[in-house]
Protein backbone atom coordinates (compact mmCIF):
# COMPACT_ATOMS: atom_id res chain seq x y z
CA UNK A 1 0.00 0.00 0.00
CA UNK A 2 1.67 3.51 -0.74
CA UNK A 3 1.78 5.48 2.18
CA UNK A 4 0.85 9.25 1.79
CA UNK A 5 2.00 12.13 4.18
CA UNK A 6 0.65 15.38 3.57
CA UNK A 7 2.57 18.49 3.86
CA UNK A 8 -0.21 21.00 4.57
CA UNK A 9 -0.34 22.85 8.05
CA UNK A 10 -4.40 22.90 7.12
CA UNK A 11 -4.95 19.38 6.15
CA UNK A 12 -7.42 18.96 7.92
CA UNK A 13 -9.16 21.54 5.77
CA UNK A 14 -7.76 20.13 2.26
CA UNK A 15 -10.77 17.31 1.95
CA UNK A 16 -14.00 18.95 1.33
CA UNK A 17 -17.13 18.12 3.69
CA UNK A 18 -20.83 19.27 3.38
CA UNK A 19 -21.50 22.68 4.38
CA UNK A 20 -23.47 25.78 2.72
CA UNK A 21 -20.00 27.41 2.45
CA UNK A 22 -16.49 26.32 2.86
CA UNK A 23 -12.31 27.22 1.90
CA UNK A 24 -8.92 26.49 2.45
CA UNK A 25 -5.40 26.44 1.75
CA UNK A 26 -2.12 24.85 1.45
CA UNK A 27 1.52 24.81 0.22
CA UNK A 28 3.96 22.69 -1.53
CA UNK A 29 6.95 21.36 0.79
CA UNK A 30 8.77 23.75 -0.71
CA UNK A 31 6.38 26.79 -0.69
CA UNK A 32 6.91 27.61 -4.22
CA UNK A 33 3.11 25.88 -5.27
CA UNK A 34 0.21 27.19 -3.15
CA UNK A 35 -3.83 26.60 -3.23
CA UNK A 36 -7.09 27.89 -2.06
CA UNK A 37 -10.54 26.77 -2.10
CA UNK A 38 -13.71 27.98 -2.06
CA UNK A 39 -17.04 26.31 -2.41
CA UNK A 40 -20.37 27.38 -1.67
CA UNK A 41 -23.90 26.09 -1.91
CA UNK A 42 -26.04 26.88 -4.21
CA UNK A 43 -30.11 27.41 -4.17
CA UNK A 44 -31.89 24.46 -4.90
CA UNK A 45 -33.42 22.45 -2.02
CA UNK A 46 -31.30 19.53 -1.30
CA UNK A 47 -28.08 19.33 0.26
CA UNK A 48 -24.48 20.18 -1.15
CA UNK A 49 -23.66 17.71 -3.39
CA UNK A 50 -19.88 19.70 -4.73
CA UNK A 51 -16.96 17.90 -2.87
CA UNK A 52 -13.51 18.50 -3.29
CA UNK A 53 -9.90 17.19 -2.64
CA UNK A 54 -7.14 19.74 -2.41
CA UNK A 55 -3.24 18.85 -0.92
CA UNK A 56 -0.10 17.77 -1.36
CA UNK A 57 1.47 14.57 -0.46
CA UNK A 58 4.93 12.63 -0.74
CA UNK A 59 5.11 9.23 -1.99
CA UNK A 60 8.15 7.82 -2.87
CA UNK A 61 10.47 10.50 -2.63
CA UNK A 62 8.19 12.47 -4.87
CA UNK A 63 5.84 15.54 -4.04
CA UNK A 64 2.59 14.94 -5.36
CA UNK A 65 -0.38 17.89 -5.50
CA UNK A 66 -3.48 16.11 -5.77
CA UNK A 67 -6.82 18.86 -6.93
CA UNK A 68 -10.52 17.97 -7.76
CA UNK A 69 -13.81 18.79 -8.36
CA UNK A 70 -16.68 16.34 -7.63
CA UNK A 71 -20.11 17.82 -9.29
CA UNK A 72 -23.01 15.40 -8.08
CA UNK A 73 -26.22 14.67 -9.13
CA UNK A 74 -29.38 13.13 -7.19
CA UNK A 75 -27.61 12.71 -4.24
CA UNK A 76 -23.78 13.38 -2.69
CA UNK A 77 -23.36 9.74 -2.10
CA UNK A 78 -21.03 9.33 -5.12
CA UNK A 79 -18.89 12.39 -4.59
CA UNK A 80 -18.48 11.87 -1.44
CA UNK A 81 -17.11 8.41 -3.00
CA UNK A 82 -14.76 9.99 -5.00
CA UNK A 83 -13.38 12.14 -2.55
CA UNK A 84 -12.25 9.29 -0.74
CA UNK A 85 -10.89 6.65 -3.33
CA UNK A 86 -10.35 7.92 -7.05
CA UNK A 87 -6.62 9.57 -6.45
CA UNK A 88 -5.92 6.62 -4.06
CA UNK A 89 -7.16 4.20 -7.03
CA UNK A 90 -4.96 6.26 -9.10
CA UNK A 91 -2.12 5.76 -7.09
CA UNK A 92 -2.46 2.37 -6.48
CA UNK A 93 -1.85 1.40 -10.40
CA UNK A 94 1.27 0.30 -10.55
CA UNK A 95 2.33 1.64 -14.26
CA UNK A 96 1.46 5.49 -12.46
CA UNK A 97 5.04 6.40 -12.43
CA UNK A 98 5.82 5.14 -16.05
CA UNK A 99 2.21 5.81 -17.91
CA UNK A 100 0.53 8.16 -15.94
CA UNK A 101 -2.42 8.17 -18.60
CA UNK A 102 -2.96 4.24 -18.84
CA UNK A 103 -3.10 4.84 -15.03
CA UNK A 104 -5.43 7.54 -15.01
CA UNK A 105 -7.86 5.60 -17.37
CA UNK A 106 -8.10 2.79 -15.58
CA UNK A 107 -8.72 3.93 -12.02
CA UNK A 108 -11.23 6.00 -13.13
CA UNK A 109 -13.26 3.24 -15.27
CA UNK A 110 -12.01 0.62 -11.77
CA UNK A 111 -13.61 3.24 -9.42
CA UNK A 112 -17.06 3.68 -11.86
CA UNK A 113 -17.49 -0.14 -11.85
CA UNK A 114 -17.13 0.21 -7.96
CA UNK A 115 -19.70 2.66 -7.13
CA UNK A 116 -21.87 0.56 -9.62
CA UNK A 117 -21.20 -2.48 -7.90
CA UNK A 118 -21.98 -0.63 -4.51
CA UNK A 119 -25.27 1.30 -5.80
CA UNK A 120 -27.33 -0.49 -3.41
CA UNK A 121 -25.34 1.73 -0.84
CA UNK A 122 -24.72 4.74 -2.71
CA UNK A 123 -27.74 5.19 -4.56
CA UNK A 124 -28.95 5.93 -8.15
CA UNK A 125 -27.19 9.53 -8.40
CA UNK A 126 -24.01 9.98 -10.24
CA UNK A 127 -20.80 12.75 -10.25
CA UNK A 128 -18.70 14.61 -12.76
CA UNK A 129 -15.17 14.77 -12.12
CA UNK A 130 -12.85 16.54 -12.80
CA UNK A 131 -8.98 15.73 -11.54
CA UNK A 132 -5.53 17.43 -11.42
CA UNK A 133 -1.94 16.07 -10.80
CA UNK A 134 1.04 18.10 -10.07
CA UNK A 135 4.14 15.95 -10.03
CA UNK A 136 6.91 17.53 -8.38
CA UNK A 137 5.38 21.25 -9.33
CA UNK A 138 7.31 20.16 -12.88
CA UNK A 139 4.40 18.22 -15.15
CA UNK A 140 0.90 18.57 -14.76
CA UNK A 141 -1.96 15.40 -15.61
CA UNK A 142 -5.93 16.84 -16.28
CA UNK A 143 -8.88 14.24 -16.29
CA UNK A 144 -12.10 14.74 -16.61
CA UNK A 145 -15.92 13.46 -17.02
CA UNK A 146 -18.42 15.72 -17.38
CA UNK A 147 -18.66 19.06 -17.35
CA UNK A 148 -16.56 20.36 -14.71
CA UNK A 149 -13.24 22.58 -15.93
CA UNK A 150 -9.89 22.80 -15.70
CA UNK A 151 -8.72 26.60 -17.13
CA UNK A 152 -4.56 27.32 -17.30
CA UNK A 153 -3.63 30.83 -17.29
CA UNK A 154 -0.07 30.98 -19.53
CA UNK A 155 1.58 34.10 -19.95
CA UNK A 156 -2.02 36.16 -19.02
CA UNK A 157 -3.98 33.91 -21.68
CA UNK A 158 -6.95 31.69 -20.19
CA UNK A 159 -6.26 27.81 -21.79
CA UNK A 160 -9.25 25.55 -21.55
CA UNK A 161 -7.94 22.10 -20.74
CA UNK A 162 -10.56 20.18 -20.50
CA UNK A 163 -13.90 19.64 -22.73
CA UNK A 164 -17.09 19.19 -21.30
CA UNK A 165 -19.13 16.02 -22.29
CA UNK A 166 -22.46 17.06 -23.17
CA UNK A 167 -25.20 15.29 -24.83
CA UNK A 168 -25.12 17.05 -28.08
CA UNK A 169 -21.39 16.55 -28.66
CA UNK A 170 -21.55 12.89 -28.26
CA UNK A 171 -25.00 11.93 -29.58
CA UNK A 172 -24.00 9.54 -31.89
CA UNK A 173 -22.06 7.43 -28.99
CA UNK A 174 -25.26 7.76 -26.65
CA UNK A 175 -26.95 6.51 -29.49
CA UNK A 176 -25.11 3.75 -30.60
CA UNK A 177 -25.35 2.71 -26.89
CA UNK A 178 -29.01 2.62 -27.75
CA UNK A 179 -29.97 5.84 -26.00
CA UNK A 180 -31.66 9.09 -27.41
CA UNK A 181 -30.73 12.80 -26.79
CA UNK A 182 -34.34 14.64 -25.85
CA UNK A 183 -34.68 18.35 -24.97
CA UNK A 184 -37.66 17.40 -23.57
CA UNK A 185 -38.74 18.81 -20.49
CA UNK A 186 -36.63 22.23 -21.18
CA UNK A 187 -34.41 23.97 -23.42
CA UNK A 188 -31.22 21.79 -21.99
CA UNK A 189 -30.21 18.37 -24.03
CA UNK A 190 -30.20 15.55 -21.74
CA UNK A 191 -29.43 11.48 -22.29
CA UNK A 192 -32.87 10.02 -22.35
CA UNK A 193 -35.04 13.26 -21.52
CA UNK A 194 -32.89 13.28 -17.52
CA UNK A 195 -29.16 13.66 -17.76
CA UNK A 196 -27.46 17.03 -18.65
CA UNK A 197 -23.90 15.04 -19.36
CA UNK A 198 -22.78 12.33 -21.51
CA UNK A 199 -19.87 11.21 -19.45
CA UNK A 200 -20.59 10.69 -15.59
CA UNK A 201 -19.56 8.26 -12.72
CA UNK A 202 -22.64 6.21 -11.08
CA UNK A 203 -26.10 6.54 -12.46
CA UNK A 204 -26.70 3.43 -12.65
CA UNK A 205 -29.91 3.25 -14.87
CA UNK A 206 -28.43 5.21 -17.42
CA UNK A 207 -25.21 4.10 -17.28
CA UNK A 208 -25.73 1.65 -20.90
CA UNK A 209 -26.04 4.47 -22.30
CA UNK A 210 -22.82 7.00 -20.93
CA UNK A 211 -19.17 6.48 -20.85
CA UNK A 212 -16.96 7.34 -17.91
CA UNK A 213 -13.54 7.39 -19.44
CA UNK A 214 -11.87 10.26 -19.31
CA UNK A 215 -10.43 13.15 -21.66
CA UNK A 216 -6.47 13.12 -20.33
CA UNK A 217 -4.23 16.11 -21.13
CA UNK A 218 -0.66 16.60 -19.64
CA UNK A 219 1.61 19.78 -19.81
CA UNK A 220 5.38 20.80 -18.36
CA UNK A 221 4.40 23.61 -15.69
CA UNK A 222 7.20 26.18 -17.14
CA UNK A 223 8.19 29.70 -16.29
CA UNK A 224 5.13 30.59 -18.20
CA UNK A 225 2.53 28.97 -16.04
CA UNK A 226 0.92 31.34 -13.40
CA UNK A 227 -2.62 29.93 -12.24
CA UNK A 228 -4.67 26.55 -12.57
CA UNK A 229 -8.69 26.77 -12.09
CA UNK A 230 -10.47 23.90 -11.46
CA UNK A 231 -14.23 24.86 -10.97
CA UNK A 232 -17.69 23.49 -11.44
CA UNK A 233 -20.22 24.28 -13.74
CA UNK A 234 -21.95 26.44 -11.70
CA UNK A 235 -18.83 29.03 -11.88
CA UNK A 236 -18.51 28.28 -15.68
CA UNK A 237 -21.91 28.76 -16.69
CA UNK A 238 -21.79 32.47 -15.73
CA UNK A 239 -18.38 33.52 -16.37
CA UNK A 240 -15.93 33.35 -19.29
CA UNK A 241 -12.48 30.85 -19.40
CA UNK A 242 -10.80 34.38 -19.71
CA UNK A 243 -12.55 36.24 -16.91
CA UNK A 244 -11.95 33.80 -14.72
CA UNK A 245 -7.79 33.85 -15.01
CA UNK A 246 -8.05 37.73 -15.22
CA UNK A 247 -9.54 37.39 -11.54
CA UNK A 248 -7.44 34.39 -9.99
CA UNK A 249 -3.91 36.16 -11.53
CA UNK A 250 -4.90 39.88 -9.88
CA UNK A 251 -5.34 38.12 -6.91
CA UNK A 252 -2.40 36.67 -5.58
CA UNK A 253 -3.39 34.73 -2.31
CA UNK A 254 -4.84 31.92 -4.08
CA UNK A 255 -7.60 31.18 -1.46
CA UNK A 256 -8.76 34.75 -1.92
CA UNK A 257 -8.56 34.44 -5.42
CA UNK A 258 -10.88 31.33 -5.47
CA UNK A 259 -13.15 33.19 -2.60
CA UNK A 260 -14.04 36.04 -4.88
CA UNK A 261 -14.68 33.47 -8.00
CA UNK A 262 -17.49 31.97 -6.26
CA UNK A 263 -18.62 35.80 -5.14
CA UNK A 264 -18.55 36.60 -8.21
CA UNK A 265 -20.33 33.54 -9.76
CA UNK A 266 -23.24 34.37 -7.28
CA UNK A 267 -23.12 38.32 -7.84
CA UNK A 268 -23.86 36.70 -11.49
CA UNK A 269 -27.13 34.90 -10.12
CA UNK A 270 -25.46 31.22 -10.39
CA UNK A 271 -28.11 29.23 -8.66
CA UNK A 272 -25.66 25.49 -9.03
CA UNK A 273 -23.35 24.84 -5.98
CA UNK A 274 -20.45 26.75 -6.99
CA UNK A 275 -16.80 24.71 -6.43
CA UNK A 276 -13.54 26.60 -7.60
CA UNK A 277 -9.46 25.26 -6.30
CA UNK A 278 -7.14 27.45 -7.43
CA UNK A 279 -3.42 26.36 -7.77
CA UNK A 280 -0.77 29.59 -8.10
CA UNK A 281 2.30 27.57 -9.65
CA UNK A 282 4.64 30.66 -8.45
C-alpha cells in the first residue's frame, strides 16, 4: 500500500465536507506551489452535493499535489465516493510512475465499476469529475468526465484544458449505446429526456447508455505557467475561461482568489453549488 504524508499545516481543511460554504489552503513542501478553495452552496433544495480534494502529499520520494472537483447529481453519495478513493485508485496502479495516462484511465473506469457495484449503498445519483496532478510542481496530468473545468492561465492567456461532455457533442455514442438525446422537459439536451452530461460516474440506470472514461491532457508547468482553475459548472456557466484567469492572476493569495470566484459567480445569479481550487504555480 503507498503510504501518503501530507505536507499542509491545514490538512485537515484540504478534503472537502458538506456545508453551505467552505475554503482552504495549502503549500507545496517547498512553498513555491500554493492553493485555495472555495465552495459554496447553491439554491436548490437539497443538500451540497460539490466535494472537493485539495493537498499535497509525498510518496516515494516524490511531491505529489493532488486537486478535484466532484459535481453530483441526485444525491452526494457518489462524490463523497470519489473524494475518498479515485486519487488513491490512481495511485495504487502500478504503471502510475511510467504511464501516468494508462493509469489515469483505468482507475477512473475501476472506481465507476465500484460505485456501480456498490449502488445499493450509494444510490442511483451519479458525479462529474474533474482531476488534477502536479508531479513535483514540474508536469501537470488533467482528467475529466463531465462538465466540470480545468482553465490554465499561460503568460495572461486563459487555456481551456478540458472539454465538457455534453449530450449534443456525443449523440451519436449515446446513441449507438441505444440511448436518445431529448430536450424534452426544457431547453437543456439531456441522455434520455434526464441527464445534462454524456460522461458521468454512477447513475446506474443510465449508465448503458454513458461512458466514464476520461479526456487526459498533460503539460510541463514552465516559467510561463501562473494559475490553474479547477471549478464546477456552476462558476462556468456564468463567467468566461478568460474572466476567470483575469480574476485568480490579480489576486495573488490563491484562497482569496478562489473566494471572490465563487462571489462573483453568485453576484452573477449562479443558482448550481459553486466549487472553484485554485493552484498559483509561483
Amino acid at each position: 500500500m503507498v503510504k501518503l504524508s501530507c505536507f499542509n499545516a491545514n490538512c485537515g481543511q484540504c478534503v472537502g465536507g458538506e456545508s453551505s460554504s467552505s475554503s482552504g489552503r495549502g503549500r507545496s513542501h517547498e512553498g513555491n506551489t500554493k492553493y485555495g478553495v472555495s465552495l459554496v452552496k447553491g439554491k436548490a433544495d437539497h443538500r451540497m452535493e460539490d466535494y472537493h480534494v485539495a493537498k499535497f502529499v509525498q510518496i516515494e520520494g516524490h511531491e505529489l499535489g493532488l486537486f478535484a472537483i466532484y459535481d453530483g447529481h441526485l444525491g452526494d453519495e457518489v462524490p463523497s465516493y470519489l473524494q475518498k478513493h479515485l486519487f488513491a485508485n490512481i495511485l495504487k496502479e502500478d504503471e502510475f510512475w511510467v504511464d501516468p495516462r494508462r493509469a489515469i484511465t483505468k482507475a477512473y473506469e475501476k472506481t465507476d465499476q465500484a460505485i456501480l457495484s456498490n449502488s445499493s449503498n450509494l444510490g442511483r445519483g451519479g458525479s462529474t469529475a474533474v482531476t488534477a496532478i502536479l508531479i513535483n510542481s514540474l508536469r501537470l496530468w488533467v482528467a475529466n468526465v463531465g462538465d466540470s473545468r480545468a482553465v490554465l492561465s499561460r503568460g495572461g492567456q486563459a487555456i481551456q484544458m478540458t472539454i465538457e461532455h455534453e449530450p449534443n457533442t456525443e449523440r451519436a455514442s449515446i446513441e449507438d449505446r441505444g440511448g436518445f438525446v431529448s430536450n424534452m422537459p426544457g431547453d437543456v439536451a439531456r441522455v434520455n429526456g434526464q441527464l445534462a452530461v454524456s460522461r458521468a460516474f454512477g447513475d446506474k440506470s443510465l449508465k448503458s447508455h454513458l461512458r466514464s472514461d476520461p479526456d487526459i491532457l498533460d503539460i510541463y508547468v514552465d516559467v510561463n505557467c501562473e494559475v490553474l482553475i479547477l471549478a464546477s459548472d456552476g462558476l462556468w456557466k456564468v463567467m468566461s475561461n478568460q474572466e476567470a484567469v483575469d480574476i485568480a492572476r490579480r489576486v495573488k493569495d490563491p484562497q482569496k482568489a478562489a473566494k471572490q470566484l465563487t462571489a462573483e459567480a453568485l453576484k452573477r445569479d449562479s443558482k448550481d453549488d459553486i466549487s472553484c481550487v485554485v493552484v498559483r504555480f509561483r
